[in-house]
Structures are given as C-alpha cells and as structure tokens.
N, C-alpha and C. Protein backbone atom coordinates (compact mmCIF):
# COMPACT_ATOMS: atom_id res chain seq x y z
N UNK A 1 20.71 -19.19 -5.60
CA UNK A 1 19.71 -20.02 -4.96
C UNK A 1 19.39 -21.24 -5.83
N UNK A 2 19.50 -21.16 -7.19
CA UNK A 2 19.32 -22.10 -7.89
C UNK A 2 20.14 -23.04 -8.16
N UNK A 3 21.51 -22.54 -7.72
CA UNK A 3 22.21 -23.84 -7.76
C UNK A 3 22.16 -24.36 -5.98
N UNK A 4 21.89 -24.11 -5.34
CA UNK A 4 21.89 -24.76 -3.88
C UNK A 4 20.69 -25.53 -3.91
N UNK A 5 19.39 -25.24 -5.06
CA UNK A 5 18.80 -26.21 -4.98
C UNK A 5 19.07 -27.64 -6.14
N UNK A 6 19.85 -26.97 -7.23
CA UNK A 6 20.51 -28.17 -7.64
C UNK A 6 21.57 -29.38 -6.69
N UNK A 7 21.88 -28.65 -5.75
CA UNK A 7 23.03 -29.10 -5.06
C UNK A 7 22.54 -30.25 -3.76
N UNK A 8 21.20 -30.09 -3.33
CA UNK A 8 20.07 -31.08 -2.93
C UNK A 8 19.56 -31.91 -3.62
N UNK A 9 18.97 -31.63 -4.58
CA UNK A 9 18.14 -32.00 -5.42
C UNK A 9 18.37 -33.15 -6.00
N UNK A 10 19.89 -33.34 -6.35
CA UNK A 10 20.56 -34.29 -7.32
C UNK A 10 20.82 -35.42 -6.33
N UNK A 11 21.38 -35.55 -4.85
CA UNK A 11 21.97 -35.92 -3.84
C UNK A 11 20.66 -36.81 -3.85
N UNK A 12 19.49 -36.23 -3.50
CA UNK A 12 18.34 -37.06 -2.85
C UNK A 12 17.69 -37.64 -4.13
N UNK A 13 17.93 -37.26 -5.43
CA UNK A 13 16.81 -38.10 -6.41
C UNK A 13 18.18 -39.50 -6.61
N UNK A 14 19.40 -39.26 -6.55
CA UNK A 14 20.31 -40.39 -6.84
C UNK A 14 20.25 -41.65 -5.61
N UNK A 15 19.84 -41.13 -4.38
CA UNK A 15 19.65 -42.00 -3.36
C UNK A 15 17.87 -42.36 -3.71
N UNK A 16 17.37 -41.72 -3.80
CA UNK A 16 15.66 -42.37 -4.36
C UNK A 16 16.07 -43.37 -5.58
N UNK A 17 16.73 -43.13 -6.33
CA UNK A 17 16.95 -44.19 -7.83
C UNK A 17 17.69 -45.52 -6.91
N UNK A 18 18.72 -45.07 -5.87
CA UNK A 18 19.56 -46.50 -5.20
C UNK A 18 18.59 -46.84 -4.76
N UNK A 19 18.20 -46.40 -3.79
CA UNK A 19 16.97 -47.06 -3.21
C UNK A 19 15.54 -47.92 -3.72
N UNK A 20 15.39 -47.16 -5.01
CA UNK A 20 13.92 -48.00 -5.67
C UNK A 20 15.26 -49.42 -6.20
N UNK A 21 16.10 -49.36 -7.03
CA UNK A 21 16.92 -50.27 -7.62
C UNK A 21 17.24 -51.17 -6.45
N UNK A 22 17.79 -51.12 -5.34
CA UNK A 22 17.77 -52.09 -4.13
C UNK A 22 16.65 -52.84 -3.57
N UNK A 23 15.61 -52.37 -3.47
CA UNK A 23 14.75 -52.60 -2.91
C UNK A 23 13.53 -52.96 -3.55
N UNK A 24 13.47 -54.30 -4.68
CA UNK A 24 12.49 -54.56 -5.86
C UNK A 24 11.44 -55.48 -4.88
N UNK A 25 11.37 -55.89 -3.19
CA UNK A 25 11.00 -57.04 -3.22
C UNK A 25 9.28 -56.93 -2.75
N UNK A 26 8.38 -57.62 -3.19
CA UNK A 26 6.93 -57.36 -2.70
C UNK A 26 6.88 -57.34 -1.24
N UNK A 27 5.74 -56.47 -0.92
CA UNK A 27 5.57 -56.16 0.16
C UNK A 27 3.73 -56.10 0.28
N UNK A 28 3.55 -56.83 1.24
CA UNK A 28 1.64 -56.70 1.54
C UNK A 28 1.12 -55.48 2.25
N UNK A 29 0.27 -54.61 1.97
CA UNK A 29 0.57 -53.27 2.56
C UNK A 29 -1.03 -53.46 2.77
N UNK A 30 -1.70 -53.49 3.94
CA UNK A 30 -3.10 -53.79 4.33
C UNK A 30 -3.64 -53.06 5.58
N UNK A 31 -4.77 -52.14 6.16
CA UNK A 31 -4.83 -51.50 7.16
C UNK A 31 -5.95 -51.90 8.31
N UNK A 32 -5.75 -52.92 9.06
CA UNK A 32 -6.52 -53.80 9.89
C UNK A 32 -7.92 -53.26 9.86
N UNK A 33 -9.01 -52.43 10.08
CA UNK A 33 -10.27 -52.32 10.29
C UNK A 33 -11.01 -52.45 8.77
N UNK A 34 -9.99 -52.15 7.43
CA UNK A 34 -10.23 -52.52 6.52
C UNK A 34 -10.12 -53.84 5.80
N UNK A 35 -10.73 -54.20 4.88
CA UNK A 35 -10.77 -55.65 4.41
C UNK A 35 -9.90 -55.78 3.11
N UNK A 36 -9.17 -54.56 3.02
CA UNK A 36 -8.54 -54.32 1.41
C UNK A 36 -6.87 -55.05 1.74
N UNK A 37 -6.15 -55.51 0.86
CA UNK A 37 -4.95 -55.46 0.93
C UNK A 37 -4.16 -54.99 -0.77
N UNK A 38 -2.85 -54.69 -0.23
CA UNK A 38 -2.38 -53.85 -1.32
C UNK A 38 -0.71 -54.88 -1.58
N UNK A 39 -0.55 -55.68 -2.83
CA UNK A 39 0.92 -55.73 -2.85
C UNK A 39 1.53 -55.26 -3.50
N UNK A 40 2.77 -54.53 -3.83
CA UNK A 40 3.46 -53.58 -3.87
C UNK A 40 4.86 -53.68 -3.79
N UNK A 41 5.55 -53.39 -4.44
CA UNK A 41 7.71 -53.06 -4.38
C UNK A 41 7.61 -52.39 -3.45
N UNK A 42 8.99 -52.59 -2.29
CA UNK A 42 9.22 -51.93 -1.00
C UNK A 42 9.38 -50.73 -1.35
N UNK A 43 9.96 -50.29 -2.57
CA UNK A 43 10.58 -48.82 -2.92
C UNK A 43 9.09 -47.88 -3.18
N UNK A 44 8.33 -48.71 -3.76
CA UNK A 44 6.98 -47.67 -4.17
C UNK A 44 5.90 -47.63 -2.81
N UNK A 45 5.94 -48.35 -1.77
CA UNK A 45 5.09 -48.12 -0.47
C UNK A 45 5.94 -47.35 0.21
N UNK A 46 7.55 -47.60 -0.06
CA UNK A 46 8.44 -46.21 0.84
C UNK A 46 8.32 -44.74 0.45
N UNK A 47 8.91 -44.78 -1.02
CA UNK A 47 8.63 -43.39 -1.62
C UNK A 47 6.93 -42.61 -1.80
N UNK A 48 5.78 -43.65 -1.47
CA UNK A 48 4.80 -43.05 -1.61
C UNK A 48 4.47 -42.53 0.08
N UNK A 49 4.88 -43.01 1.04
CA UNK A 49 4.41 -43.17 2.10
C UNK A 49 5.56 -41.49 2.92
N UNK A 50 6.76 -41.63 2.18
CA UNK A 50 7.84 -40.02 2.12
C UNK A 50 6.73 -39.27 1.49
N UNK A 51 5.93 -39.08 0.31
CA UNK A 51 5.58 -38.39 -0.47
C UNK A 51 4.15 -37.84 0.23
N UNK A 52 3.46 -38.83 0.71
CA UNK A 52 2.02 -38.72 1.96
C UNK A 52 2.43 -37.56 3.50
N UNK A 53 3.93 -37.68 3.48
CA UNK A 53 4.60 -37.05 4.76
C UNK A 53 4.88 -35.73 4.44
N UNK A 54 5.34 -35.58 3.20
CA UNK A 54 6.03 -34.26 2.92
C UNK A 54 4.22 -33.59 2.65
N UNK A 55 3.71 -34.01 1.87
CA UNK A 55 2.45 -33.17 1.65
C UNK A 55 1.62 -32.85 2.87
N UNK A 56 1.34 -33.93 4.05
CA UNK A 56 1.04 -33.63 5.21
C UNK A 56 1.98 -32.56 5.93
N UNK A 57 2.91 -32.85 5.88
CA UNK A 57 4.37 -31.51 6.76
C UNK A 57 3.95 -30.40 6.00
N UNK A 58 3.44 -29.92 4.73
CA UNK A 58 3.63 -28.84 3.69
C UNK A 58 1.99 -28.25 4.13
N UNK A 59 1.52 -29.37 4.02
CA UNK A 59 -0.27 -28.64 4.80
C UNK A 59 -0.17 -28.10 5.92
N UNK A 60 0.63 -28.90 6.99
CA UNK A 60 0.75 -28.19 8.42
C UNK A 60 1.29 -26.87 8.28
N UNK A 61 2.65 -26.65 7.45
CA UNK A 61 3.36 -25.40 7.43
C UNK A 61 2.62 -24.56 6.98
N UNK A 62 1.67 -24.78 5.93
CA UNK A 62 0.92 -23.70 5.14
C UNK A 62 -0.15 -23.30 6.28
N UNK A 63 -0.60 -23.88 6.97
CA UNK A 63 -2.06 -23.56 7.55
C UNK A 63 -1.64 -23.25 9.18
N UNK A 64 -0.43 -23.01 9.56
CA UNK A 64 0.03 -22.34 10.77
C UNK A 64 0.51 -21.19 10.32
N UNK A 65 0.54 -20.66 8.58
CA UNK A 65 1.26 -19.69 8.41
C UNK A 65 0.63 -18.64 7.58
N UNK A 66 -1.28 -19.12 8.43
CA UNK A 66 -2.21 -18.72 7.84
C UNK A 66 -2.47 -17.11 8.41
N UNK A 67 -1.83 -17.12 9.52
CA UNK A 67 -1.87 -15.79 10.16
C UNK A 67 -1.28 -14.54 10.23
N UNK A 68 -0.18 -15.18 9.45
CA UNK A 68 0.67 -14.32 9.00
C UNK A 68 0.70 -13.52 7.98
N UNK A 69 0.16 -14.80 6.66
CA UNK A 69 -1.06 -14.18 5.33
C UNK A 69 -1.43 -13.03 5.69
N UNK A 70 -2.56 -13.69 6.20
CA UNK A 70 -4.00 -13.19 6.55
C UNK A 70 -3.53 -11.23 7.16
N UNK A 71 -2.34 -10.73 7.80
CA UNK A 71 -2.08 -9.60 8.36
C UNK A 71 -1.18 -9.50 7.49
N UNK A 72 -0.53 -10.06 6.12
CA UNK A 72 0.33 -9.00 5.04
C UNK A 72 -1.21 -9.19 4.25
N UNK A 73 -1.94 -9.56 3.68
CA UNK A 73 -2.64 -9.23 2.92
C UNK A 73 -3.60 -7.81 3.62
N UNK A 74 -3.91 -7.74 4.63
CA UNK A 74 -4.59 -6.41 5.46
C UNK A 74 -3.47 -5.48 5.50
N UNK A 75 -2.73 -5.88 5.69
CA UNK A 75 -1.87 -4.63 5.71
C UNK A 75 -1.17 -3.90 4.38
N UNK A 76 -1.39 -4.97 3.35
CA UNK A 76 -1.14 -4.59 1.81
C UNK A 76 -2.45 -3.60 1.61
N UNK A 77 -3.95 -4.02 1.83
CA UNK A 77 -5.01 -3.29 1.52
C UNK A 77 -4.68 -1.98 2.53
N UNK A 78 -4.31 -1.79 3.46
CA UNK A 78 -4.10 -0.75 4.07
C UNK A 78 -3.08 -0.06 3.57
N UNK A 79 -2.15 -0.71 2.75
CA UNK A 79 -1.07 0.44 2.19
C UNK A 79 -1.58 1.06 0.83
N UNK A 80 -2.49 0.47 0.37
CA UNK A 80 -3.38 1.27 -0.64
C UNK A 80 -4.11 1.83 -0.55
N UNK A 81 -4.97 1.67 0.07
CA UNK A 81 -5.96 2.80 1.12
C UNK A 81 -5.07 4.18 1.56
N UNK A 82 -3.93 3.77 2.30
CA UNK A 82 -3.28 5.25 2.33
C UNK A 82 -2.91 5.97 1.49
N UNK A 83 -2.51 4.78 0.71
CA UNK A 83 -1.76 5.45 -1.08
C UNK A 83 -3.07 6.01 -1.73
N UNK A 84 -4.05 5.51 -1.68
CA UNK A 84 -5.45 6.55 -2.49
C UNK A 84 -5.47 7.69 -1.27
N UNK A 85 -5.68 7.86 -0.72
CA UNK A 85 -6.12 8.94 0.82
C UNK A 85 -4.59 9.73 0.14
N UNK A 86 -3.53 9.66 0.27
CA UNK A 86 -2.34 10.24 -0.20
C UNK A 86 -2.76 11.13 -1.47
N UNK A 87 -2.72 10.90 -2.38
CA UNK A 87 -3.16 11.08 -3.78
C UNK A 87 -4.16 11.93 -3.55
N UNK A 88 -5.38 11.33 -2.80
CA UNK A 88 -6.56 12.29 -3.30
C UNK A 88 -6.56 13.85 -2.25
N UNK A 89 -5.90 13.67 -0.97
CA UNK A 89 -5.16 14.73 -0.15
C UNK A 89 -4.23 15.72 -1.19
N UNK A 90 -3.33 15.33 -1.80
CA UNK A 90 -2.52 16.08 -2.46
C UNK A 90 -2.73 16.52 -3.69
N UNK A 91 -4.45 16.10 -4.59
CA UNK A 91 -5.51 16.70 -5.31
C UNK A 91 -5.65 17.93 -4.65
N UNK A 92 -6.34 17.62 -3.47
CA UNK A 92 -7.36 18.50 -2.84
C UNK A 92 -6.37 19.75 -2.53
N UNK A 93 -5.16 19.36 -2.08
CA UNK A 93 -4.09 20.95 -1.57
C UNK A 93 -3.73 21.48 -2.75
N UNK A 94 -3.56 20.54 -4.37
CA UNK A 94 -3.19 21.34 -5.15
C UNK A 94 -4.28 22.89 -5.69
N UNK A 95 -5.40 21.93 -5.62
CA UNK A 95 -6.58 22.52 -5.94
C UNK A 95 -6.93 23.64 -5.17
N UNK A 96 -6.41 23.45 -3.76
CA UNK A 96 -6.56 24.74 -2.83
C UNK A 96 -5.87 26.07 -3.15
N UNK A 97 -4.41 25.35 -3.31
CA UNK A 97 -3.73 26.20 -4.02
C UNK A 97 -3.96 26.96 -4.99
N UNK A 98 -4.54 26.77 -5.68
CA UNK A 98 -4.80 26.82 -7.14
C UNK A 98 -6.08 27.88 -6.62
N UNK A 99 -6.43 27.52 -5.93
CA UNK A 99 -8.05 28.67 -5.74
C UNK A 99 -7.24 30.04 -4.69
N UNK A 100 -6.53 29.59 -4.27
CA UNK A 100 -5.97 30.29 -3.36
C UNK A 100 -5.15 31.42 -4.35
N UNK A 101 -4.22 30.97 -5.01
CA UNK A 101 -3.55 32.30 -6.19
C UNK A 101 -4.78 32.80 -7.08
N UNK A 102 -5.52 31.94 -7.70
CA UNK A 102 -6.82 32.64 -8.08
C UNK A 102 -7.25 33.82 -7.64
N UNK A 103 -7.39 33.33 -6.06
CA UNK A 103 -8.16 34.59 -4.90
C UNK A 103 -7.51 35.49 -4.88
N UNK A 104 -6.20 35.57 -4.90
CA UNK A 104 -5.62 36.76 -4.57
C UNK A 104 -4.51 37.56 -5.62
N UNK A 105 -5.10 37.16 -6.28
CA UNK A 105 -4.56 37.59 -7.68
C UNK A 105 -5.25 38.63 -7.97
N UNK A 106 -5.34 40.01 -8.54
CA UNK A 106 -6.56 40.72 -9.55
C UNK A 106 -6.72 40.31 -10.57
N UNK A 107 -7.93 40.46 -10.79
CA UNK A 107 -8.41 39.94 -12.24
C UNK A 107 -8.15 40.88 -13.18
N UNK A 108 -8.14 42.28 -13.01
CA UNK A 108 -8.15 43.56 -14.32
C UNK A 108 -7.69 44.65 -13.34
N UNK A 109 -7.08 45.47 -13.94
CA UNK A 109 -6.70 46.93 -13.62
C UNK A 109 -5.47 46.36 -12.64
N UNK A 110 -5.09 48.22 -12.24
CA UNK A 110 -3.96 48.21 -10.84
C UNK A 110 -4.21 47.08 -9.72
N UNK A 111 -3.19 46.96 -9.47
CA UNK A 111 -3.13 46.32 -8.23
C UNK A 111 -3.79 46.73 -6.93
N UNK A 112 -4.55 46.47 -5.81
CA UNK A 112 -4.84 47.16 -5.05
C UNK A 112 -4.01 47.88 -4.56
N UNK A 113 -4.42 49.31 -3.97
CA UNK A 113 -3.21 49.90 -2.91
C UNK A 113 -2.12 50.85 -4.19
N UNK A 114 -2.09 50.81 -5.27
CA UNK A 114 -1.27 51.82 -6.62
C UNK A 114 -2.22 52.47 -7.17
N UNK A 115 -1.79 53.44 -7.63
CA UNK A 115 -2.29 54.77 -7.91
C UNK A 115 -1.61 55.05 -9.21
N UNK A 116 -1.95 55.07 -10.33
CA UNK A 116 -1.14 55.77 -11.68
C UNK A 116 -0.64 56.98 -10.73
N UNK A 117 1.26 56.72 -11.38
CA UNK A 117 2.23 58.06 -11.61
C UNK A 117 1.80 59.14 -12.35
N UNK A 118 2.62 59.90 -11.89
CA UNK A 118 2.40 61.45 -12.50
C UNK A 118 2.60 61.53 -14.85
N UNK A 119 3.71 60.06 -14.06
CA UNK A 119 3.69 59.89 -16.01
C UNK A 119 2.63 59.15 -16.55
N UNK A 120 1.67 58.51 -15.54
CA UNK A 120 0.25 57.72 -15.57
C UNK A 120 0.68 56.30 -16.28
N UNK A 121 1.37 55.69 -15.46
CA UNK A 121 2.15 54.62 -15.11
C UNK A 121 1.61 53.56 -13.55
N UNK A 122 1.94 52.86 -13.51
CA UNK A 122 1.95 51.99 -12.79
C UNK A 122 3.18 51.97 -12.03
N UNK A 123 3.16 52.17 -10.60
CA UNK A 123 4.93 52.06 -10.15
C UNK A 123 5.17 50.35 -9.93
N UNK A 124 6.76 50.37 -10.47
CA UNK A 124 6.74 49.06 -10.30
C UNK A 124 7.85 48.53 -8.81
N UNK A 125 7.09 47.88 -7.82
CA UNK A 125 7.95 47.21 -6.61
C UNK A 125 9.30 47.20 -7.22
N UNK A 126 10.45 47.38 -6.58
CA UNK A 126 11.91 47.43 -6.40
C UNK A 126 12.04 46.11 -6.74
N UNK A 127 11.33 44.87 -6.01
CA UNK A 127 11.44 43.22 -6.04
C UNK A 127 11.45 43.10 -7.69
N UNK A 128 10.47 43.61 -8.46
CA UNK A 128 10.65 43.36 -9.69
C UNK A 128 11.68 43.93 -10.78
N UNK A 129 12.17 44.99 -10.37
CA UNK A 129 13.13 45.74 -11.33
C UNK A 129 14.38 44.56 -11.19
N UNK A 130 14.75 44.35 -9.96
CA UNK A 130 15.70 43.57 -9.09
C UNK A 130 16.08 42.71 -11.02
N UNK A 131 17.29 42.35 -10.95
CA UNK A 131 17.61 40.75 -11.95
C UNK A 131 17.46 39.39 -10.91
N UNK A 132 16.71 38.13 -11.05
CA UNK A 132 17.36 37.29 -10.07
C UNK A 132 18.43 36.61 -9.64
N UNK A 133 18.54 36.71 -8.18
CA UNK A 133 19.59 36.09 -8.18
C UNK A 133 20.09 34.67 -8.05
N UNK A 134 21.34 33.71 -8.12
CA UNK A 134 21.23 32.42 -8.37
C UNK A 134 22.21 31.95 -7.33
N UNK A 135 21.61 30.85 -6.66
CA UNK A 135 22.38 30.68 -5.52
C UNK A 135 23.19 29.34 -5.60
C-alpha cells in the first residue's frame, strides 16, 4: 500500500512543481460584495483554491460517514458489554459448580448408603479398583 501511494504521490507533486514553475504570472483575486482585493501568482490562487476543495470534499466525506461511526462505536460498546456479561456468567457457573461438588461431597466419615465390612473396612466401588483407561 505504501508504495501505490508513492506511485501517486510523486506523479501529482511533479505536475504541482510544472505547474507553479509555468505559471509565475500575477493574478487579481477579489470577491464582488467585498471591498478587499488580493494579488497573487496564478500557481498559488490555483494550488490554494485545489487545497480549499480537497478539505471541503474531505469534510463532506467525513460527516456523511458520520453514521456509520456512530453504529461501530455502539456496537464496539456492545461487544464489551457482552464480553463483561460473558466473564461474569462464567464466574457465576464456575462458582456454582464449585458449591455444587461442595454439596455433594461428604465432609467426614462413610459415604452415605456403606456400611463397614466384616473386616471393618469401607467397600470400595468396582469404578475405583478399575486402572484408567486411555482412549
């Protein structure tokens, strides 16, 4: 991209240099309801009068493309808003979680539902003797 704007860039400042160098001759530059007059090189009432155009064209573009702003910046605050709501949702389930194995965990002794063995043992589920397996 940076050289495609070199590749403009150079084209139009070498025709602005022909152009101010051609064009040395005074010019009266005056706006009828006013009483002022202005004299001036043809090249500096041309290039200022390009320069009055592009900044007017650059105001128009900016301020028709105010609406477009205006709904990525709302919609940026809305993607953070979800992104906090996200976050603080996936607090709240860890935390559930977390109360949830708490709850159903025992705190001391047998497990509900076991009875010490005859060797006054604890029987242990089949699931746990098991080795795991790896898939």
């Amino acid at each position: 991209m940076r050289h495609l704007s070199w590749i403009i860039t150079i084209p139009v400042a070498l025709v602005a240099i022909l152009f101010a160098i051609s064009n040395r001759g005074i010019v009266t530059l005056s706006l009828w309801p006013l009483p002022f007059t202005l004299e001036a090189p043809v090249y500096i009432a041309t290039l200022v009068a390009l320069l009055l155009g592009f900044l007017a064209g650059g105001f128009i573009v900016w301020n028709s493309q105010r609406r477009h702003r205006r709904r990525a910046r709302r919609e940026g605050n809305r993607v953070l808003y979800l992104e906090r709501e996200l976050k603080e949702a996936q607090a709240r389930a860890a935390a559930a979680e977390k109360r949830l194995a708490e709850t159903t965990r025992p705190l001391s002794g047998p497990a509900a539902g076991t009875l010490p063995g005859p060797s006054g043992t604890l029987p242990v589920p089949a699931a746990e003797t098991q080795a795991p397996t790896v898939h």
